[in-house]
C-alpha atoms as a PDB file:
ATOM      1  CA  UNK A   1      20.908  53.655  -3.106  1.00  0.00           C
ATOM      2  CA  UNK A   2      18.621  51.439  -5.270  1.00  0.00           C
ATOM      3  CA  UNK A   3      21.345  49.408  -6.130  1.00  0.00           C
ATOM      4  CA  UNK A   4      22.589  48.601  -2.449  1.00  0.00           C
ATOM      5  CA  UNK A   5      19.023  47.963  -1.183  1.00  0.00           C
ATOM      6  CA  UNK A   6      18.793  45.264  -4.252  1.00  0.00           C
ATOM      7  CA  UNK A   7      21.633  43.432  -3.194  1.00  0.00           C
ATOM      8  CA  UNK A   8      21.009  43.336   0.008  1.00  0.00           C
ATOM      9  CA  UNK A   9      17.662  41.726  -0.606  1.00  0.00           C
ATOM     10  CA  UNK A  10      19.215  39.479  -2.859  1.00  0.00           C
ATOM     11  CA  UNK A  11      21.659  38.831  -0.391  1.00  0.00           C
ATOM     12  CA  UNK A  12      18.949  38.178   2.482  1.00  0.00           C
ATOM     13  CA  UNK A  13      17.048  35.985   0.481  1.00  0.00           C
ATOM     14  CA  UNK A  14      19.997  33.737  -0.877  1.00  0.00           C
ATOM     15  CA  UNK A  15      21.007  33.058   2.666  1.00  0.00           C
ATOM     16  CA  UNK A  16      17.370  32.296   3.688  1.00  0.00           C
ATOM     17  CA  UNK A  17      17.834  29.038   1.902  1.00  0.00           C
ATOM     18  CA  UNK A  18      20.997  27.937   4.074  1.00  0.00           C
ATOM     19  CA  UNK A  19      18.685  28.045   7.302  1.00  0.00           C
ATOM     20  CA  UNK A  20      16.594  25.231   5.793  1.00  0.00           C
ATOM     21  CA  UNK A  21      19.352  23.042   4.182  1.00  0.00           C
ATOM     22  CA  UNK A  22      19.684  19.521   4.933  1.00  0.00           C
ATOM     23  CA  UNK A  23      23.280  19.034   6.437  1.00  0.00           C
ATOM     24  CA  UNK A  24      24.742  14.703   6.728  1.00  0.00           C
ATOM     25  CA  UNK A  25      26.336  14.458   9.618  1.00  0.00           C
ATOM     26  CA  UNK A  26      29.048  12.449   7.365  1.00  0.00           C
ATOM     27  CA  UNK A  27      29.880  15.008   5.140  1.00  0.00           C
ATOM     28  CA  UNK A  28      29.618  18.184   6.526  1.00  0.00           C
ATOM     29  CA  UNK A  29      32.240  20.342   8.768  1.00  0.00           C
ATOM     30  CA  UNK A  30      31.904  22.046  11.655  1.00  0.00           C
ATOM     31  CA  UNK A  31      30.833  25.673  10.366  1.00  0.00           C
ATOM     32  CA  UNK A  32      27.961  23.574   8.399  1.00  0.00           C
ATOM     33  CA  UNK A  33      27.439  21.761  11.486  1.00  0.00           C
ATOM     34  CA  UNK A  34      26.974  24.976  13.770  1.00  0.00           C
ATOM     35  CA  UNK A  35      24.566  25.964  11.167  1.00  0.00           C
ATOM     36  CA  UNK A  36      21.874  23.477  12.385  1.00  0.00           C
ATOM     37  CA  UNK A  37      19.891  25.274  15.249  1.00  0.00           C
ATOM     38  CA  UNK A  38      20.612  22.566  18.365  1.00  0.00           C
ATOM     39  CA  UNK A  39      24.211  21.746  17.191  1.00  0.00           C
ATOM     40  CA  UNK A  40      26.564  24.158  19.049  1.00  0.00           C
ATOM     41  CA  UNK A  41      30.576  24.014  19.140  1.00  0.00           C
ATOM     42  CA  UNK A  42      30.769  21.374  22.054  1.00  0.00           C
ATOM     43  CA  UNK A  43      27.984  19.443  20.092  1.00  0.00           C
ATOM     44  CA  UNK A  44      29.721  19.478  16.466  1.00  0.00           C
ATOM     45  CA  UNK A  45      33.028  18.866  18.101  1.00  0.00           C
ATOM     46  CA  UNK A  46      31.757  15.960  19.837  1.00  0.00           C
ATOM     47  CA  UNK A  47      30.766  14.358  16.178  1.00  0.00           C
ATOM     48  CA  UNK A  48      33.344  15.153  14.162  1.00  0.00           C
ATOM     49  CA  UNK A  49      35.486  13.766  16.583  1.00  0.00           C
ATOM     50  CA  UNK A  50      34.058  11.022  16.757  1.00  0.00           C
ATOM     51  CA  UNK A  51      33.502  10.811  13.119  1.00  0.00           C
ATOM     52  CA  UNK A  52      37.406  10.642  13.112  1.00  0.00           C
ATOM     53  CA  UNK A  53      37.699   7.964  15.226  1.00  0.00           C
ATOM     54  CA  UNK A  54      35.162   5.471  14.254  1.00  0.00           C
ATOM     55  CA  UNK A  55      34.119   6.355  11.064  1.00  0.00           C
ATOM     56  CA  UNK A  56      30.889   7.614   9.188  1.00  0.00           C
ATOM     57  CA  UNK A  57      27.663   7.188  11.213  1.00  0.00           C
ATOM     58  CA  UNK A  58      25.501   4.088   9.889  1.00  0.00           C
ATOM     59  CA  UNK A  59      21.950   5.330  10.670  1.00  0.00           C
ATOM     60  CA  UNK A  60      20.578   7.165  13.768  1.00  0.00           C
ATOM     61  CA  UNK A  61      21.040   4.555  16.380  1.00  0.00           C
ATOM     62  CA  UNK A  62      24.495   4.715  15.726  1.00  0.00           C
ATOM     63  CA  UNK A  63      25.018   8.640  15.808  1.00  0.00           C
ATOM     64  CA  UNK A  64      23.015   8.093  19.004  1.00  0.00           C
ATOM     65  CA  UNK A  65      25.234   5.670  20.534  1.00  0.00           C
ATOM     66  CA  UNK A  66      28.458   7.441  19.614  1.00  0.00           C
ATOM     67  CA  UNK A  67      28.296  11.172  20.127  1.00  0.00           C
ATOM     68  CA  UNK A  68      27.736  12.010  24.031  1.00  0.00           C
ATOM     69  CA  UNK A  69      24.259  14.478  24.762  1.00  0.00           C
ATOM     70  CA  UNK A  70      22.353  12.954  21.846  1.00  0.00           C
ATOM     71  CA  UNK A  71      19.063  11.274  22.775  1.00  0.00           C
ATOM     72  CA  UNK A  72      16.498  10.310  21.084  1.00  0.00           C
ATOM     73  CA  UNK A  73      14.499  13.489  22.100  1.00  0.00           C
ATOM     74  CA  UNK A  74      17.437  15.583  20.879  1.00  0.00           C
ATOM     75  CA  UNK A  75      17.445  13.498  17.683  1.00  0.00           C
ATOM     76  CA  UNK A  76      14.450  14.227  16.475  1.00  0.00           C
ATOM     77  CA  UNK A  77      14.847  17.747  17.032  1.00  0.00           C
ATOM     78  CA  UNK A  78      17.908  17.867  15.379  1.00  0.00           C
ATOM     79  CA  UNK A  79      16.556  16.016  12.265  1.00  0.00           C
ATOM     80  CA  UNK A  80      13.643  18.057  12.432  1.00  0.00           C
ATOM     81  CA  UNK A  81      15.799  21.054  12.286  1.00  0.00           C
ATOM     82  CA  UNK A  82      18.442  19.433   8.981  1.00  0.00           C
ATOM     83  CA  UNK A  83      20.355  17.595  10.360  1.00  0.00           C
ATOM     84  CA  UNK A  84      20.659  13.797   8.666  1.00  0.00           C
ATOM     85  CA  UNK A  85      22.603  10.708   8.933  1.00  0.00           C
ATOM     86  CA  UNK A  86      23.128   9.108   4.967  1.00  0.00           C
ATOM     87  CA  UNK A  87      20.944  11.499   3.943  1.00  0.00           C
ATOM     88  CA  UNK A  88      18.268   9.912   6.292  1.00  0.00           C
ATOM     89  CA  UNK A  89      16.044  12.233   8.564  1.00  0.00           C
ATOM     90  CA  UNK A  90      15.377  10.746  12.134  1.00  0.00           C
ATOM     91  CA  UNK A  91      12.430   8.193  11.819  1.00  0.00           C
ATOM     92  CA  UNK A  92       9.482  10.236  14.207  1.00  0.00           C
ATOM     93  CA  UNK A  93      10.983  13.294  12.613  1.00  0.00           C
ATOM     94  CA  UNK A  94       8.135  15.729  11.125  1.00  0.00           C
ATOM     95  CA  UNK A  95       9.285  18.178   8.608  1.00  0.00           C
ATOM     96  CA  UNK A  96       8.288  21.972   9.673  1.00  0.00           C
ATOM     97  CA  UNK A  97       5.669  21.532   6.964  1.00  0.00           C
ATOM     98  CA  UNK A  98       4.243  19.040   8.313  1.00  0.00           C
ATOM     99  CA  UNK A  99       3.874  19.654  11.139  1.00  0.00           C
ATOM    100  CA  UNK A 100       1.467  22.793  10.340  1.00  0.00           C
ATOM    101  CA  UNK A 101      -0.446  20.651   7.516  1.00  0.00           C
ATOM    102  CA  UNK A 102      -1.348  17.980  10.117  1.00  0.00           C
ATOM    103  CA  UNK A 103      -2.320  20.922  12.164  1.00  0.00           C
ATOM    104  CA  UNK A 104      -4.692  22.133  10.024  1.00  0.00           C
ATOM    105  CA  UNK A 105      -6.034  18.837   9.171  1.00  0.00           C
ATOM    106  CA  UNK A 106      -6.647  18.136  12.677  1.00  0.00           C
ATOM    107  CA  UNK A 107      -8.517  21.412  13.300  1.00  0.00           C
ATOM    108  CA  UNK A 108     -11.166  20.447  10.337  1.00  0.00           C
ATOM    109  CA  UNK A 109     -12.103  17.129  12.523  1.00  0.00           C
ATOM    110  CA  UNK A 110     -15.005  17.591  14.241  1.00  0.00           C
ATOM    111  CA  UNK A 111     -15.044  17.223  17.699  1.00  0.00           C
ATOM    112  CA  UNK A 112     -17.130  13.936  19.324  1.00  0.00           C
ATOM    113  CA  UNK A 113     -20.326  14.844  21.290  1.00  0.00           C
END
């Protein structure tokens, strides 16, 4: 019983580190693709087909342009969630981290009277 429960913790916790991986829109497939919370099957269809036919994304503006239902709103989202282009997150993209250390460093200013 001990043994089970270990490897299913073990098991839990390896997986934990997919939900935060960084995924390049260039390189990865669709199940890697689906993995990014905001990129469903119609979404990850739409980019690796049109990875197919025009080739690997330059930057952001380009992955913009190209795949239909991606705006900059979505973009940022998306980066903030993994997903990349060259390895590049979405410029106006805040890691999660961030995000809750700005937070906190905001809270410590005092307020103007």
């Amino acid at each position: 019983m001990l043994k089970k429960l270990l490897q299913i913790t073990l098991m839990l916790i390896a997986t934990m580190g997919l939900v935060f991986a960084q995924v390049d829109v260039n390189k990865a497939d669709k199940a890697a693709l689906d993995s990014v919370k905001g990129v469903g099957a119609v979404t990850s269809e739409r980019i690796l087909a049109e990875r197919t036919k025009g080739g690997n994304f330059k930057d952001w503006s380009d992955f913009e342009k190209r795949v239909k239902g991606i705006s900059d709103k979505s973009a940022v989202k998306l980066s903030t969630a993994g997903l990349r282009v060259n390895g590049q997150p979405k410029s106006g993209a805040a890691a999660p981290a961030a995000k809750e250390e700005s937070k906190k460093a905001a809270d410590k200013i005092p307020a103007k009277k």
